[in-house]
PDB file of N, CA and C in Angstrom:
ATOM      1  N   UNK A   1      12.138  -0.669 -15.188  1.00  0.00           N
ATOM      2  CA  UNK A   1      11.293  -1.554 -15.977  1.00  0.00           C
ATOM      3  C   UNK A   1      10.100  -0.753 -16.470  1.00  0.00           C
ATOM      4  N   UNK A   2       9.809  -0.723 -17.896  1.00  0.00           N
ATOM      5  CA  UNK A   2       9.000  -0.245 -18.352  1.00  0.00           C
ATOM      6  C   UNK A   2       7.716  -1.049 -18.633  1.00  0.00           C
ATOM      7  N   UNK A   3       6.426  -0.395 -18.601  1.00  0.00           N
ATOM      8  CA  UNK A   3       5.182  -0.838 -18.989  1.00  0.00           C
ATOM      9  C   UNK A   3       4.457  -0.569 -20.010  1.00  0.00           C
ATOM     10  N   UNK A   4       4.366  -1.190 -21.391  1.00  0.00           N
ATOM     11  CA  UNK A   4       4.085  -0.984 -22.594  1.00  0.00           C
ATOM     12  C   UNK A   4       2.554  -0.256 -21.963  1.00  0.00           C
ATOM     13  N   UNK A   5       1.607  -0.452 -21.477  1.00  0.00           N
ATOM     14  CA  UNK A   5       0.349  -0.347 -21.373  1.00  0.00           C
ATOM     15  C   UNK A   5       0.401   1.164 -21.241  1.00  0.00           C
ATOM     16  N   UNK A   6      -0.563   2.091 -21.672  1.00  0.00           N
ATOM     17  CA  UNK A   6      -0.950   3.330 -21.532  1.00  0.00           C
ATOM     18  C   UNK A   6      -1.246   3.516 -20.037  1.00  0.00           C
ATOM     19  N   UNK A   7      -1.101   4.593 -19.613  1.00  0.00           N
ATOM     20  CA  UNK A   7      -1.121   5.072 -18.001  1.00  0.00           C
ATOM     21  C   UNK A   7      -0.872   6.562 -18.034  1.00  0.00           C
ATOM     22  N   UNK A   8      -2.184   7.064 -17.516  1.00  0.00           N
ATOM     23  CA  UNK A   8      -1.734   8.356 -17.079  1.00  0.00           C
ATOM     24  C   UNK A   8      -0.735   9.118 -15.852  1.00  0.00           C
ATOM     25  N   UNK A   9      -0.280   7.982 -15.574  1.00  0.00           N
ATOM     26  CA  UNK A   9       0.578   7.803 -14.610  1.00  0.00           C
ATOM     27  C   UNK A   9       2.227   7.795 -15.453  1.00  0.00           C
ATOM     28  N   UNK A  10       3.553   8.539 -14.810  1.00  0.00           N
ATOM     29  CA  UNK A  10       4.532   9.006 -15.171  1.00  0.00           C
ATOM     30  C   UNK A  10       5.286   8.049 -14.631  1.00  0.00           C
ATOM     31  N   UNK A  11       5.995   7.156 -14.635  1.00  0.00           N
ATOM     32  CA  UNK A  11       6.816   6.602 -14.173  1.00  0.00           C
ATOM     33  C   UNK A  11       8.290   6.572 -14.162  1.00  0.00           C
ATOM     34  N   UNK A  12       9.268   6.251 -13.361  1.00  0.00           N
ATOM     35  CA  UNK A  12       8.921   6.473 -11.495  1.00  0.00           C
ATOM     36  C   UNK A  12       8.287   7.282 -11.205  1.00  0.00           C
ATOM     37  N   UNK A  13       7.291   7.831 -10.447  1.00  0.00           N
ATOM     38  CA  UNK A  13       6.586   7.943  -9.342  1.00  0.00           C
ATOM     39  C   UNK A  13       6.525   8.028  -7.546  1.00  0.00           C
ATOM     40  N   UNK A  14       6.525   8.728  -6.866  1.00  0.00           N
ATOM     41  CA  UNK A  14       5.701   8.733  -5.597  1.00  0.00           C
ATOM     42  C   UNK A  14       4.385   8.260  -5.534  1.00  0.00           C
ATOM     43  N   UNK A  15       3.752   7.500  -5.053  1.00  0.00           N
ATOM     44  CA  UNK A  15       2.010   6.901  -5.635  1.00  0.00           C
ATOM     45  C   UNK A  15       2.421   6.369  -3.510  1.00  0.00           C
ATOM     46  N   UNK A  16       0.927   7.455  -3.262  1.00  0.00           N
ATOM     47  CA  UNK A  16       0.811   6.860  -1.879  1.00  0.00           C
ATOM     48  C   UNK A  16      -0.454   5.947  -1.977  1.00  0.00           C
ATOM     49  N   UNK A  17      -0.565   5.233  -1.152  1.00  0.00           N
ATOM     50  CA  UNK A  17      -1.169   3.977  -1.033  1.00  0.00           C
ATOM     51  C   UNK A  17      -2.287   3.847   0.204  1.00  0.00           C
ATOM     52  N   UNK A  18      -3.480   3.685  -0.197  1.00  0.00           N
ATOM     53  CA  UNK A  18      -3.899   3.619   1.614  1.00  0.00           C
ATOM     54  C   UNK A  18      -4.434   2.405   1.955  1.00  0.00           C
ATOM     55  N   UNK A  19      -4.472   1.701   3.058  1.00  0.00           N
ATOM     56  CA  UNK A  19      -4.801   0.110   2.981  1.00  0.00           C
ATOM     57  C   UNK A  19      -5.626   0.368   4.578  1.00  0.00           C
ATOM     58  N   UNK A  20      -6.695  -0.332   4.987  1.00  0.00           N
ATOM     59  CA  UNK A  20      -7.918   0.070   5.586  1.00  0.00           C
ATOM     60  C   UNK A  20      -8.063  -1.570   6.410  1.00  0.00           C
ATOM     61  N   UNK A  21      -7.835  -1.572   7.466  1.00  0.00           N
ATOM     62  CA  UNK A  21      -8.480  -2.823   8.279  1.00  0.00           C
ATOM     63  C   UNK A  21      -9.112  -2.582   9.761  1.00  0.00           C
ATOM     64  N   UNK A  22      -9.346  -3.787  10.184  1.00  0.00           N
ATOM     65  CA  UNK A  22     -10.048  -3.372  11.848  1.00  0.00           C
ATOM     66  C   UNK A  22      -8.834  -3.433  12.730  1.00  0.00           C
ATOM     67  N   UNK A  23      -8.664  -2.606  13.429  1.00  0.00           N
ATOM     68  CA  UNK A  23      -7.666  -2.640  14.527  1.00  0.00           C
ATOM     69  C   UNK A  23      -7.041  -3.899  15.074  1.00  0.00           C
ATOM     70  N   UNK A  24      -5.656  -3.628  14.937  1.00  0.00           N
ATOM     71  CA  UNK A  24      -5.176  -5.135  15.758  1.00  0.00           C
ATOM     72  C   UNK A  24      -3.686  -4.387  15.903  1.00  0.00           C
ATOM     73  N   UNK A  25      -2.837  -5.035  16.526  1.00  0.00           N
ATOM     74  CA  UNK A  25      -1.507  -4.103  16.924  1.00  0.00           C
ATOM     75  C   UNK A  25      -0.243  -4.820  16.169  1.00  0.00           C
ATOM     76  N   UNK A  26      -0.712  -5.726  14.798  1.00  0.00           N
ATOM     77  CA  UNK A  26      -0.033  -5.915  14.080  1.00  0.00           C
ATOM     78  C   UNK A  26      -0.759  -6.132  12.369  1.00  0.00           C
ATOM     79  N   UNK A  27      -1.383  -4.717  12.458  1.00  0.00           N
ATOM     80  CA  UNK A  27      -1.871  -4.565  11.183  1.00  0.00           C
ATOM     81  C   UNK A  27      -0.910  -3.742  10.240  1.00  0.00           C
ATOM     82  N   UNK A  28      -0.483  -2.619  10.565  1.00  0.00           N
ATOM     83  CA  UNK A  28       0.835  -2.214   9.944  1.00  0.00           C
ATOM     84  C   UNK A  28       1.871  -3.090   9.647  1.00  0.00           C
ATOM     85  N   UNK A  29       2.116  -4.155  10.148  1.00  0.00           N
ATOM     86  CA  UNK A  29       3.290  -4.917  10.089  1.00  0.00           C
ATOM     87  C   UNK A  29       2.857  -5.956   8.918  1.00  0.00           C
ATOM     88  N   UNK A  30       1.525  -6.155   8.817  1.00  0.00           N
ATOM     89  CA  UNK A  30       0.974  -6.609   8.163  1.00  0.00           C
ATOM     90  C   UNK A  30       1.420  -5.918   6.653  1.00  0.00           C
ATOM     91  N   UNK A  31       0.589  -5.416   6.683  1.00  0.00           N
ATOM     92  CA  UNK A  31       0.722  -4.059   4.988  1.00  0.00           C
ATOM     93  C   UNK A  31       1.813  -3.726   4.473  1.00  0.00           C
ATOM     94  N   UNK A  32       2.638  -3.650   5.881  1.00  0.00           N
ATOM     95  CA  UNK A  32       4.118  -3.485   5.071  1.00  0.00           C
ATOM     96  C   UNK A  32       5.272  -4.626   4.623  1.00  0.00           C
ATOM     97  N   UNK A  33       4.318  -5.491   5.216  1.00  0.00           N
ATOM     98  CA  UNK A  33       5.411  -7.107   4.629  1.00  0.00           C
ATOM     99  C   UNK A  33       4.861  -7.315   3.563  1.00  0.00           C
ATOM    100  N   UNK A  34       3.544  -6.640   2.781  1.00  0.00           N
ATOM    101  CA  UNK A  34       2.920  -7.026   1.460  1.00  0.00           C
ATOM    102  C   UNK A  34       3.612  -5.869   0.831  1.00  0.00           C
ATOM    103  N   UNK A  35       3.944  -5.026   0.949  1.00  0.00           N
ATOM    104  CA  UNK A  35       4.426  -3.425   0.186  1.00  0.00           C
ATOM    105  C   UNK A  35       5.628  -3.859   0.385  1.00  0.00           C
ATOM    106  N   UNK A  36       6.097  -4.195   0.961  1.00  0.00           N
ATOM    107  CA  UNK A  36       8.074  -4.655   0.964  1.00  0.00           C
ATOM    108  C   UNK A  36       8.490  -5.368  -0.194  1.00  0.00           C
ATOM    109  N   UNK A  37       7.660  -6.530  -0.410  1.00  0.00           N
ATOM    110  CA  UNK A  37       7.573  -7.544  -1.366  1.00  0.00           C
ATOM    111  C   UNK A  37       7.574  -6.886  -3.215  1.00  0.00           C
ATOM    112  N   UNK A  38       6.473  -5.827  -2.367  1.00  0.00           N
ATOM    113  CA  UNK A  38       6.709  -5.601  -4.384  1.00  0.00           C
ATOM    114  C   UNK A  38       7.638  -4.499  -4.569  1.00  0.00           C
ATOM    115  N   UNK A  39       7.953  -3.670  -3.669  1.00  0.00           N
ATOM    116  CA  UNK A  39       8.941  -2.341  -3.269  1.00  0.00           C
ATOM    117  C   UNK A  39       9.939  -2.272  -3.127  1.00  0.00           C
ATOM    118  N   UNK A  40      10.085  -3.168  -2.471  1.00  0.00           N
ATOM    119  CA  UNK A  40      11.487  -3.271  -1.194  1.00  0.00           C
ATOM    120  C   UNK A  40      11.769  -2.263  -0.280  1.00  0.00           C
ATOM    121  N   UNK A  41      12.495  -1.913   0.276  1.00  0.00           N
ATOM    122  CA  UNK A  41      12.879  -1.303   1.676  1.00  0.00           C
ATOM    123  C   UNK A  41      12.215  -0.009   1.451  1.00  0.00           C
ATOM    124  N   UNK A  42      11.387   0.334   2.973  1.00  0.00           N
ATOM    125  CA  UNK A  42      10.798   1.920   2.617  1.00  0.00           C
ATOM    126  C   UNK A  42      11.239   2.406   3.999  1.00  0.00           C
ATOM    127  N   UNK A  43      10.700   3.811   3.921  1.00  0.00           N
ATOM    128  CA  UNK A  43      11.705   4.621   5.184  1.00  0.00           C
ATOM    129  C   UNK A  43      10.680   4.851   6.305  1.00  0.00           C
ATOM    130  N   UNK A  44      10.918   5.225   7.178  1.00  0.00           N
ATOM    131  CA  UNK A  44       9.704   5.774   8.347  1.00  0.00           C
ATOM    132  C   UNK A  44       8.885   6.619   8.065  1.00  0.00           C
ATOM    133  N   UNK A  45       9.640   7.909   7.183  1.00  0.00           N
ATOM    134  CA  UNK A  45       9.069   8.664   6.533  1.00  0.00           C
ATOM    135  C   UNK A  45       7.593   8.550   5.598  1.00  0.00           C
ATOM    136  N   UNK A  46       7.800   7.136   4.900  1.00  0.00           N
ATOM    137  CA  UNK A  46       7.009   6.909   4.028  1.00  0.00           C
ATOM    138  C   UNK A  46       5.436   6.124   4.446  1.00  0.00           C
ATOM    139  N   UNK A  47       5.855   6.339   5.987  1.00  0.00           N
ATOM    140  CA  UNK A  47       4.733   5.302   6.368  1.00  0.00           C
ATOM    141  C   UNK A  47       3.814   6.541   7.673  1.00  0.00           C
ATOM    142  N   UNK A  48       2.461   5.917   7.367  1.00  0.00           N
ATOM    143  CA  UNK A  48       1.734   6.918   8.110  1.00  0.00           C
ATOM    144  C   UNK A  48       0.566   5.831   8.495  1.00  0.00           C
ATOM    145  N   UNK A  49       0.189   5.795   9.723  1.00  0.00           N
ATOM    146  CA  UNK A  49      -0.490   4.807  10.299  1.00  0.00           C
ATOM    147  C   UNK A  49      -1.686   5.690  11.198  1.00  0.00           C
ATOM    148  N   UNK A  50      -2.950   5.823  11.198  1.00  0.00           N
ATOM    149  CA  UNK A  50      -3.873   6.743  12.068  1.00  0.00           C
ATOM    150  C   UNK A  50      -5.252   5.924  12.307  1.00  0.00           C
ATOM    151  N   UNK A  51      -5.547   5.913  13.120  1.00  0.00           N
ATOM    152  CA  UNK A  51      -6.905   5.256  14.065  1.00  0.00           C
ATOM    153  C   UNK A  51      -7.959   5.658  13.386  1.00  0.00           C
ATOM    154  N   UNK A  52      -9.072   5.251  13.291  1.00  0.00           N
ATOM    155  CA  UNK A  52     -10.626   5.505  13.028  1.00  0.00           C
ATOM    156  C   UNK A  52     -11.217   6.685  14.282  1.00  0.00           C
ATOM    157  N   UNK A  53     -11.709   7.474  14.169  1.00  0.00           N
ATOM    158  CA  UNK A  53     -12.785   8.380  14.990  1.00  0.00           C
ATOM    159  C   UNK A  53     -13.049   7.189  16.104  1.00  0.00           C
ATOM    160  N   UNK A  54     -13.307   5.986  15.488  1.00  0.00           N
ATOM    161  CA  UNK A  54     -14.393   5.035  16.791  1.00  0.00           C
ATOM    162  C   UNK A  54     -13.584   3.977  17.558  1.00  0.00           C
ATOM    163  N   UNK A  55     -12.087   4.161  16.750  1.00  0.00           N
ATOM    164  CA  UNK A  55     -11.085   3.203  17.007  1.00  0.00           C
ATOM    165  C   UNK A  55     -11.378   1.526  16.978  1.00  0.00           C
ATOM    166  N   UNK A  56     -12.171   1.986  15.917  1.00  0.00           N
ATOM    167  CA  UNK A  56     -12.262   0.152  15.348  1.00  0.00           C
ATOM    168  C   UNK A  56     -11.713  -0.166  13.803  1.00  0.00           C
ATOM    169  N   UNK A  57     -11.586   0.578  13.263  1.00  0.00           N
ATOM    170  CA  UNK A  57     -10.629   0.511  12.108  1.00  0.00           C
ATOM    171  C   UNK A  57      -9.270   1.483  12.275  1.00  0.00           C
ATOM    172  N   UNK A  58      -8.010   1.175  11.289  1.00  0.00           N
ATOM    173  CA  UNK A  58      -6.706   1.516  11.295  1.00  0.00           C
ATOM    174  C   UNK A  58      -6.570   2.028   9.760  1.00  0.00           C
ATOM    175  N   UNK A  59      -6.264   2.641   9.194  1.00  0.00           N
ATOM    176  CA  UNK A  59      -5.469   3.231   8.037  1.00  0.00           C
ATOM    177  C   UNK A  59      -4.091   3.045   7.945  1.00  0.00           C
ATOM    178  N   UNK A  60      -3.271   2.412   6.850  1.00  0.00           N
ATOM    179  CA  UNK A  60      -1.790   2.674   6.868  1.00  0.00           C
ATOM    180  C   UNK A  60      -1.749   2.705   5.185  1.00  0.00           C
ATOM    181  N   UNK A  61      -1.208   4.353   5.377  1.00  0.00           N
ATOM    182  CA  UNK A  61      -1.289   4.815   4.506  1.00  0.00           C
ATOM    183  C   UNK A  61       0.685   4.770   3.821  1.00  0.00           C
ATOM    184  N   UNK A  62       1.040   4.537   3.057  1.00  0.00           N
ATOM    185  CA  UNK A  62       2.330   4.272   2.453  1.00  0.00           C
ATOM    186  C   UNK A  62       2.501   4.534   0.990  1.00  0.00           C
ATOM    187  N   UNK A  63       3.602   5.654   0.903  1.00  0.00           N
ATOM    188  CA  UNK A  63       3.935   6.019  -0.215  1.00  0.00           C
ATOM    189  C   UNK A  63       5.098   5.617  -0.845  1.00  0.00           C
ATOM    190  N   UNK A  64       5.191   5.027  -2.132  1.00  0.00           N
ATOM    191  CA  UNK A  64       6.247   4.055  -2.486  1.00  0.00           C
ATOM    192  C   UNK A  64       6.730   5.005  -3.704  1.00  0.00           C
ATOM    193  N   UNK A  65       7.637   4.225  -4.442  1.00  0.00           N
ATOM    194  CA  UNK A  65       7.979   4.714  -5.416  1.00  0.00           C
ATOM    195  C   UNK A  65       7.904   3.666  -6.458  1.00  0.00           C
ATOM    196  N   UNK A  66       6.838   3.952  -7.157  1.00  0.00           N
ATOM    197  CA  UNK A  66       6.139   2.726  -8.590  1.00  0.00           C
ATOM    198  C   UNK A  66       7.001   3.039  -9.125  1.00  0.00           C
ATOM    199  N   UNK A  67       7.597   1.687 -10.119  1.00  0.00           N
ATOM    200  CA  UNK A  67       7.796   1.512 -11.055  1.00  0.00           C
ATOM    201  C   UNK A  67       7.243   1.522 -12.334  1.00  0.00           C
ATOM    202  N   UNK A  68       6.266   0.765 -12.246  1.00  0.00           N
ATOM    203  CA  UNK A  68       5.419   0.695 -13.538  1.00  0.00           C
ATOM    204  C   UNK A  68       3.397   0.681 -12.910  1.00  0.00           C
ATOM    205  N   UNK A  69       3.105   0.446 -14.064  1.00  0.00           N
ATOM    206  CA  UNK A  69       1.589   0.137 -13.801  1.00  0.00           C
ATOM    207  C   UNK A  69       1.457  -1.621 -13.204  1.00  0.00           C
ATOM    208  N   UNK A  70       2.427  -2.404 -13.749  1.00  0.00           N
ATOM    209  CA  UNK A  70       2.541  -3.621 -13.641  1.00  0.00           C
ATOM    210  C   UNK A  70       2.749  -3.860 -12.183  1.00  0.00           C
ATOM    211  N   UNK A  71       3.504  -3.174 -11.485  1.00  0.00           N
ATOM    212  CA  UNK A  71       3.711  -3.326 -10.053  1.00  0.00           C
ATOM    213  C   UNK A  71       2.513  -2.870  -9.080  1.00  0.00           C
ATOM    214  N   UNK A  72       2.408  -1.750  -9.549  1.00  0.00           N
ATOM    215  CA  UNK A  72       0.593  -1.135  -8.783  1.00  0.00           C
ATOM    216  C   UNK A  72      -0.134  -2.539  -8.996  1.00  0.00           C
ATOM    217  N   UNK A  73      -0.579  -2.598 -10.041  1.00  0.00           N
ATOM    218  CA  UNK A  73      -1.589  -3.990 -10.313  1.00  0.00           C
ATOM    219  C   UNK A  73      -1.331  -4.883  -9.039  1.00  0.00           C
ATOM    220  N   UNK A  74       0.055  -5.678  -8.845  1.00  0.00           N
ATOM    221  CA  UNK A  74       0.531  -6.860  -8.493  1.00  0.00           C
ATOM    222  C   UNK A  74       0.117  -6.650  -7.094  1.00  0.00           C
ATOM    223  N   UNK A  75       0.651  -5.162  -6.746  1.00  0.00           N
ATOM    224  CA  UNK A  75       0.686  -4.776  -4.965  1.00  0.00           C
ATOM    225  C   UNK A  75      -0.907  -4.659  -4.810  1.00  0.00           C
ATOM    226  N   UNK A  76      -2.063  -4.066  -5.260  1.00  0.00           N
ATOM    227  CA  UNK A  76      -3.099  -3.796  -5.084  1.00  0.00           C
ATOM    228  C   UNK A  76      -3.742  -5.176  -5.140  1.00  0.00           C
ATOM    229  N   UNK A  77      -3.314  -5.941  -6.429  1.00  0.00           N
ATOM    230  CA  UNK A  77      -3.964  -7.627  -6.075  1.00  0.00           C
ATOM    231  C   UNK A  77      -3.925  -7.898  -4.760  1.00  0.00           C
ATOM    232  N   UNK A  78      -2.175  -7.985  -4.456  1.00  0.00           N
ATOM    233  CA  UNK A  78      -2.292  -8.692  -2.687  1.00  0.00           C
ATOM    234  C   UNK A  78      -2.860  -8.161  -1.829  1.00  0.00           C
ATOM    235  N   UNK A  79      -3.204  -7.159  -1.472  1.00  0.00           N
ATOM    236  CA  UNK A  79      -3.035  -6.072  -0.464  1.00  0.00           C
ATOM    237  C   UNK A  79      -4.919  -6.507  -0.891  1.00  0.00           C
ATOM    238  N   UNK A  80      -5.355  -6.468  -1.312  1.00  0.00           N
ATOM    239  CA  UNK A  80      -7.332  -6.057  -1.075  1.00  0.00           C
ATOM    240  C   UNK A  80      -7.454  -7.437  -1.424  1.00  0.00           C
ATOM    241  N   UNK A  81      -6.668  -8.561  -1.619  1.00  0.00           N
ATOM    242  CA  UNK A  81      -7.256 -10.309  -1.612  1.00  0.00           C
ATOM    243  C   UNK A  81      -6.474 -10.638  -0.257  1.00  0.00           C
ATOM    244  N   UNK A  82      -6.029 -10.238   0.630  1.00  0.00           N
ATOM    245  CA  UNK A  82      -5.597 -10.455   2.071  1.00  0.00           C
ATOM    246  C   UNK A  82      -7.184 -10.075   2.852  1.00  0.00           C
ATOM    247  N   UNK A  83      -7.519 -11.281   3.279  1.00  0.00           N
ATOM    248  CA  UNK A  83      -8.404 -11.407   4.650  1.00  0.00           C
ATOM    249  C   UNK A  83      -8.567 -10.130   5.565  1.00  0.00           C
ATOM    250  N   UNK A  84      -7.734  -9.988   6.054  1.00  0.00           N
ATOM    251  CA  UNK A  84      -7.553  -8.609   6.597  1.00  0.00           C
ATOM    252  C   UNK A  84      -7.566  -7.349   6.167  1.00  0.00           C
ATOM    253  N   UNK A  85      -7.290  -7.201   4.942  1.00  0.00           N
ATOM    254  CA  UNK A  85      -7.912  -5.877   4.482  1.00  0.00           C
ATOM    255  C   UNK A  85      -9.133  -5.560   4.218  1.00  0.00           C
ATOM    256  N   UNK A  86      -9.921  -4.224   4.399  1.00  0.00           N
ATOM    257  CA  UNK A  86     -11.088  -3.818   4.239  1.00  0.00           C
ATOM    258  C   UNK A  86     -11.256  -3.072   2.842  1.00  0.00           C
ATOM    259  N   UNK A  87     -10.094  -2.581   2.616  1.00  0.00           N
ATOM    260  CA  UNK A  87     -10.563  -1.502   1.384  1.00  0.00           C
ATOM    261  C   UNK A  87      -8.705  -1.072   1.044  1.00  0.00           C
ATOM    262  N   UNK A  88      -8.999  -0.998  -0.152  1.00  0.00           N
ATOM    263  CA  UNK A  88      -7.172  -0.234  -0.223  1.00  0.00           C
ATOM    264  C   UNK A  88      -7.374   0.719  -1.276  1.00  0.00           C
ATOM    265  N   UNK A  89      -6.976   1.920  -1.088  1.00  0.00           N
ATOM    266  CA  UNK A  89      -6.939   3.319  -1.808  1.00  0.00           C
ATOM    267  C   UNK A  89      -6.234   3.404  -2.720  1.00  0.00           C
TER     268      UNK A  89
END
């Protein structure tokens, strides 16, 4: 699926993703039921999950393969208007 809109972005793509909350032991599971949705199935490989220095925030960082600019948009809407996220990269 193509995206009429200008993008310096090449599509398909690798586009890693980083999504930022406070620790809980189902925050990854979290991020990736919102990245599944616009993605679909990703590998172990693609997923990278690492603690804060103070271990009060989590990083899960996930690299997908975009389709368009239209899909970035859609996934970045959900992903930083979810309660639980702090910040998404």
């Amino acid at each position: 699926m193509s995206d009429n809109r200008e993008s310096a972005i090449q599509f398909p793509c690798d586009f890693p993703i980083k999504v930022m909350g406070r620790t809980a032991d189902d925050f990854d599971t979290l991020v990736l039921s919102i990245v599944q949705r616009h993605v679909g199935n990703l590998s172990e490989e693609s997923v990278t999950v690492r603690a804060s220095a103070g271990g009060n925030y989590v990083s899960v960082t996930v690299t997908v393969i975009a389709e368009s600019q239209h899909q970035l948009d859609n996934l970045y809407r959900e992903l930083s208007g979810h309660e639980r996220v702090v910040m998404v990269l």
